[in-house]
Protein backbone atom coordinates (compact mmCIF):
# COMPACT_ATOMS: atom_id res chain seq x y z
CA UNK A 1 -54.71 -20.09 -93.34
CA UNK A 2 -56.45 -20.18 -96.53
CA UNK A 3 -57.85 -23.42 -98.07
CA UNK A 4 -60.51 -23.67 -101.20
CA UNK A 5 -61.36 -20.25 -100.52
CA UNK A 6 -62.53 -20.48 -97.00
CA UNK A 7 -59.72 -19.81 -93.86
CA UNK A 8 -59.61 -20.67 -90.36
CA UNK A 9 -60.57 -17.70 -88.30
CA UNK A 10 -59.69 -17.36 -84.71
CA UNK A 11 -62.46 -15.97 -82.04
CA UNK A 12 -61.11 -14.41 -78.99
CA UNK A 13 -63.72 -13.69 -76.36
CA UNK A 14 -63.36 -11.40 -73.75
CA UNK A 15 -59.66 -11.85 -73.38
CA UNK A 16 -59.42 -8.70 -71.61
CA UNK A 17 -57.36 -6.88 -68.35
CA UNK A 18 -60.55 -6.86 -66.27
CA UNK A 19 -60.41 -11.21 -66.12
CA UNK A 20 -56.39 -11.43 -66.36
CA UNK A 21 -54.83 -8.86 -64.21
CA UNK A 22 -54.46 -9.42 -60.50
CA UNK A 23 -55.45 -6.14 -60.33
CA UNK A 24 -58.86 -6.49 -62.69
CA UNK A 25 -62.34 -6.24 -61.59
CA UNK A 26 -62.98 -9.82 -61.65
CA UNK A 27 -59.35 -11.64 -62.55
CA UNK A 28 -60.61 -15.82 -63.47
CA UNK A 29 -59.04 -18.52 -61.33
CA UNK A 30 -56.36 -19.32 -64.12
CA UNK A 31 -55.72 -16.07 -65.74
CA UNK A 32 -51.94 -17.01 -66.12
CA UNK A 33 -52.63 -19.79 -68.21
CA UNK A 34 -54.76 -18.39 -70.42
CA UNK A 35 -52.66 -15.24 -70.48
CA UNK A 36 -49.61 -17.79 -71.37
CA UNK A 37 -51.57 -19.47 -73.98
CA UNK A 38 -53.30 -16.47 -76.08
CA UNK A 39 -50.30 -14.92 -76.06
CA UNK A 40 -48.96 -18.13 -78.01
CA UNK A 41 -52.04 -17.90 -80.28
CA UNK A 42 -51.83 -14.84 -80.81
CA UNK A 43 -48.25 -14.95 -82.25
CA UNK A 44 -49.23 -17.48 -84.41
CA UNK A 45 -52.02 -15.51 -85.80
CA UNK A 46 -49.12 -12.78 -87.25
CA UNK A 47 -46.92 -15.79 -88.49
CA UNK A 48 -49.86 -17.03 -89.88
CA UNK A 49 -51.45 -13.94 -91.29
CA UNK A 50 -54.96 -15.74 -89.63
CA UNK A 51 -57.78 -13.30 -88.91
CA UNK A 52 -59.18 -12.53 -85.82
CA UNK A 53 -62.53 -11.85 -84.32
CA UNK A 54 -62.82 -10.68 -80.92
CA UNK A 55 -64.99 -9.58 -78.15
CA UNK A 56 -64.88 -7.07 -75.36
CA UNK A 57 -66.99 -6.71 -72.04
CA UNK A 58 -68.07 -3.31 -71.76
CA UNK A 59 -70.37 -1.09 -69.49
CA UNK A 60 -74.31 -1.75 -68.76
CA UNK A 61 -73.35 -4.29 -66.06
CA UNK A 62 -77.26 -4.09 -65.41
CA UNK A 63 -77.25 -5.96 -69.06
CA UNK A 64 -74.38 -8.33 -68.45
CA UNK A 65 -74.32 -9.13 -64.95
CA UNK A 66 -72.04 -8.32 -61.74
CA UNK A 67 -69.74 -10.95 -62.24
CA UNK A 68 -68.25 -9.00 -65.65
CA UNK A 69 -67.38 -5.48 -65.48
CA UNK A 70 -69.48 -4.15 -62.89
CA UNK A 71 -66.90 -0.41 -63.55
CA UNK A 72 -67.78 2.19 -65.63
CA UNK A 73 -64.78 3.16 -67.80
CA UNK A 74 -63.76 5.06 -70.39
CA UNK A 75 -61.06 3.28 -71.93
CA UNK A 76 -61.64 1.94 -75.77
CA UNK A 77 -62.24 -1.32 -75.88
CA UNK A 78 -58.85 -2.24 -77.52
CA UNK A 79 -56.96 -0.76 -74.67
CA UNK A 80 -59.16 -2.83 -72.67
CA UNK A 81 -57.66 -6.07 -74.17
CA UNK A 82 -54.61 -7.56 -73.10
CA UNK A 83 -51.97 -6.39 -74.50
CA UNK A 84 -50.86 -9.85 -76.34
CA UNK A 85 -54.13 -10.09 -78.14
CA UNK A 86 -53.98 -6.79 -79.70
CA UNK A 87 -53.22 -6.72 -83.70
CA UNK A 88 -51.60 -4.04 -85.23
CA UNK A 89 -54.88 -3.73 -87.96
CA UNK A 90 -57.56 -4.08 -85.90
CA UNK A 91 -60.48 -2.23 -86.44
CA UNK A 92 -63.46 -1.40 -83.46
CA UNK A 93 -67.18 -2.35 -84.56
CA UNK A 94 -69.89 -1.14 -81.67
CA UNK A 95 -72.85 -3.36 -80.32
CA UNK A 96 -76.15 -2.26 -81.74
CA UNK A 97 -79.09 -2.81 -82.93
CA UNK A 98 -77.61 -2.61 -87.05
CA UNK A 99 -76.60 -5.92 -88.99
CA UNK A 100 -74.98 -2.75 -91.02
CA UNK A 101 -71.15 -4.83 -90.87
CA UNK A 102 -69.02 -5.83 -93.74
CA UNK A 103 -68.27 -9.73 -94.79
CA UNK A 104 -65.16 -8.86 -95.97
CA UNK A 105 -63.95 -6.80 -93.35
CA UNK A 106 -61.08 -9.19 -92.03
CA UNK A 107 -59.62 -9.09 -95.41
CA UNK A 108 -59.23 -5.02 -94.76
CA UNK A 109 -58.20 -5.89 -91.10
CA UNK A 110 -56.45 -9.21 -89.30
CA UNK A 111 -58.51 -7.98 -86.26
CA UNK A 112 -61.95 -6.81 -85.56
CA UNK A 113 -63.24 -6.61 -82.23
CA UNK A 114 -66.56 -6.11 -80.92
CA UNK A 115 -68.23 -4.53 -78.14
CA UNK A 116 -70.22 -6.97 -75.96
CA UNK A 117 -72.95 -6.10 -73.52
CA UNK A 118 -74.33 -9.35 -72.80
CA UNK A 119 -73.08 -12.46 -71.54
CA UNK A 120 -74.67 -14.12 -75.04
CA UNK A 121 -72.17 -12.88 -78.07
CA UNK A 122 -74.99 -12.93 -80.54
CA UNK A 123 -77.00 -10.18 -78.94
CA UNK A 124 -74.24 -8.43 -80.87
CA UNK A 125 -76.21 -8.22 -84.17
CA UNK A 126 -72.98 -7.61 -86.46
CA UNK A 127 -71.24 -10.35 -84.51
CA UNK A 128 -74.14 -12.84 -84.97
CA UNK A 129 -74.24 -11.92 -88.90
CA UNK A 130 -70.35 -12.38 -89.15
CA UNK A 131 -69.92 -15.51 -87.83
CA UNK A 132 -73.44 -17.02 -89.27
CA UNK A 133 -72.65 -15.71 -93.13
CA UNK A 134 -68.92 -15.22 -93.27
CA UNK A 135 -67.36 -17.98 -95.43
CA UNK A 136 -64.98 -20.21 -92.66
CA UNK A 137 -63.71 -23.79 -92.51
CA UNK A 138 -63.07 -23.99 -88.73
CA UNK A 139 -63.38 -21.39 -85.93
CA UNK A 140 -60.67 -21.97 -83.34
CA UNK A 141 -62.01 -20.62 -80.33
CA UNK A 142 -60.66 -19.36 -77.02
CA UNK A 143 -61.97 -16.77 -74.16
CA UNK A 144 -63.70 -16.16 -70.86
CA UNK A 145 -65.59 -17.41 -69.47
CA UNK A 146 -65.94 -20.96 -70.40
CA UNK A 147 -69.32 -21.44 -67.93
CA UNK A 148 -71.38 -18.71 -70.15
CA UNK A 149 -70.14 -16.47 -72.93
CA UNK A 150 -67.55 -19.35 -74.33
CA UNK A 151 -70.33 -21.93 -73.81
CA UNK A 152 -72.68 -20.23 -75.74
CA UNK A 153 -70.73 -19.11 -78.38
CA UNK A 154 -69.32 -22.61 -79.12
CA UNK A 155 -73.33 -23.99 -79.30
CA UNK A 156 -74.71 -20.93 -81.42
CA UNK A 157 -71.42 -22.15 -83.60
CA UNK A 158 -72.53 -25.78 -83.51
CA UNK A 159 -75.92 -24.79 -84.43
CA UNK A 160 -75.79 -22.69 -87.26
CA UNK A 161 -73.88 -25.81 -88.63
CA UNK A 162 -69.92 -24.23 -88.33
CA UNK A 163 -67.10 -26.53 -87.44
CA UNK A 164 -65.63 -24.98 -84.00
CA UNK A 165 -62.45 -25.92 -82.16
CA UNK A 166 -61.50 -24.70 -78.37
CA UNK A 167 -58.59 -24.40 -76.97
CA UNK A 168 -59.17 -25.59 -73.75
CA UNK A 169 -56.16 -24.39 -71.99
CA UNK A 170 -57.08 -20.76 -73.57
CA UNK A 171 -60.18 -20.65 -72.08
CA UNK A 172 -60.70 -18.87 -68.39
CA UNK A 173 -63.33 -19.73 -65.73
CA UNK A 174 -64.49 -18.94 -62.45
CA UNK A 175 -65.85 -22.33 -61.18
CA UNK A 176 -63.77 -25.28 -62.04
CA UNK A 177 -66.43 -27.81 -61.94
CA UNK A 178 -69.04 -25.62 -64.10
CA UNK A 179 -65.88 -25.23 -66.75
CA UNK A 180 -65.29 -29.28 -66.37
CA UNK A 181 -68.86 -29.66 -67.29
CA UNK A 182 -69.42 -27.34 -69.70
CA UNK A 183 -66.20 -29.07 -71.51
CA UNK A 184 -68.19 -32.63 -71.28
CA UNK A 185 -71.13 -30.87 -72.81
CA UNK A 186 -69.24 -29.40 -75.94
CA UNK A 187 -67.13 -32.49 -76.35
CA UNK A 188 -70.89 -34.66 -76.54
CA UNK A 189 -72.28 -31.55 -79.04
CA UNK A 190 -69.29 -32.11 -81.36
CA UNK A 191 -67.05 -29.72 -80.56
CA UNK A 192 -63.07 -30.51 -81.36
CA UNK A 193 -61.05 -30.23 -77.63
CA UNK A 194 -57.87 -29.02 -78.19
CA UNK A 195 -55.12 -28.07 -75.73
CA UNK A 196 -53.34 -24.95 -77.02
CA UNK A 197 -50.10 -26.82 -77.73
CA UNK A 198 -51.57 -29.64 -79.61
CA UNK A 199 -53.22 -27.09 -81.83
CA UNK A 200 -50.19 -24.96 -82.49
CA UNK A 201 -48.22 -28.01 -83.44
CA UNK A 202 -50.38 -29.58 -85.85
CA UNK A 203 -51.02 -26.00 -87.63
CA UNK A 204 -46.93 -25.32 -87.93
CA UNK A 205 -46.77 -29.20 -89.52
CA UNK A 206 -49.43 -27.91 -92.35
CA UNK A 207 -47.64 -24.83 -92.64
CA UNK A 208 -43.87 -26.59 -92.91
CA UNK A 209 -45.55 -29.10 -95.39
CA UNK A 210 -46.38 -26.51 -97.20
CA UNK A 211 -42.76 -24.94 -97.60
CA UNK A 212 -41.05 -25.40 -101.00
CA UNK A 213 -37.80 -27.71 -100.30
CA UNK A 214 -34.64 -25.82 -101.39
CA UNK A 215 -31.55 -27.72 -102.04
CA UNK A 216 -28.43 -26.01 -101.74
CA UNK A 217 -25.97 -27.19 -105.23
CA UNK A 218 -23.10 -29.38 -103.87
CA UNK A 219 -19.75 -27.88 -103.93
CA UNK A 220 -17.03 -29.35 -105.85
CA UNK A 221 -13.98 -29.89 -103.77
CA UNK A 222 -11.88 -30.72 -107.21
């Protein structure tokens, strides 16, 4: 949604097969919720013609650690994605060591997703630069997992001075009480807690207000 200029951007981290399929490298402990709720988000994203960044684990598991995708594949990132979380224009933007990335490039696409290779997001140079520079009223954020990548992405958010919201429901882990700790932490660092449904609900209000009102002309019965 667009407001003064500035829109609310969704960030989708590593919502990807390997973390929600039973039959994934490394499925999180509740992969059906999460695939339940960024499905949701994800549909309101098209209603809502709201742009998209995402994130994908990829190879060098000596980079990001054995608990990601400790496979080598060949499949593109997108296809790596879950299928619900896949926008028709999406465009693919490779982790290097270039800050080469356009600010304007979710106006081209709704989606762009980037290659990861770290458990940090901003080792991603383009990513950093987007989300640092990119004009943005609120990031709504949701992703796995919530003990490291999520975590860290919310604080480098919080840091560089960016209003965030998580979806808490949205967001995978694979130790409860790190996740219930990490969710203390964010709350004290000023990050908005959401559950997924309390978000969606409150967006669709702004959007109905929004509406014009049409009123159908009486008929005459004379």
């Amino acid at each position: 949604m667009i407001r003064n200029g500035k829109r609310e951007v969704f960030v989708d981290l590593c919502i990807q097969r390997e973390y929600l399929s039973r039959d994934g490298c490394n499925p999180c402990l509740n992969a059906e919720q999460v695939a339940l709720n960024a499905k949701h988000v994800m549909a309101f994203a098209r209603l809502a013609k709201m742009p998209v960044l995402s994130c994908v684990d990829v190879d060098r598991t000596h980079w990001i650690g054995a608990q990601y995708v400790p496979v080598v594949s060949r499949v593109p990132p997108q296809q790596r994605k879950a299928a619900c979380t896949l926008l028709p224009q999406h465009t693919v933007i490779e982790s290097d060591n270039s800050l080469c990335v356009a600010l304007d490039v979710l106006q081209k696409y709704q989606q762009a997703i980037f290659t990861k290779v770290h458990r940090d997001p901003f080792t991603n140079p383009k990513f950093d630069r987007l989300l640092t520079e990119m004009p943005a009223r609120r990031f709504i954020v949701l992703g796995i997992p919530l003990e490291s990548s999520v975590r860290m992405l919310v604080l480098g958010l919080i840091r560089r001075k960016r209003r965030v919201t998580l979806l808490t429901d949205a967001c995978g882990f694979w130790n409860r009480q790190e996740a219930e700790m990490v969710l203390r932490q964010l709350a004290v660092k000023g990050c908005e807690l959401l559950t997924t449904n309390a978000f969606l609900a409150d967006a669709l209000l702004r959007i109905a207000r929004r509406l014009p009102i049409r009123i159908r002309p009486s008929r005459s019965v004379a």
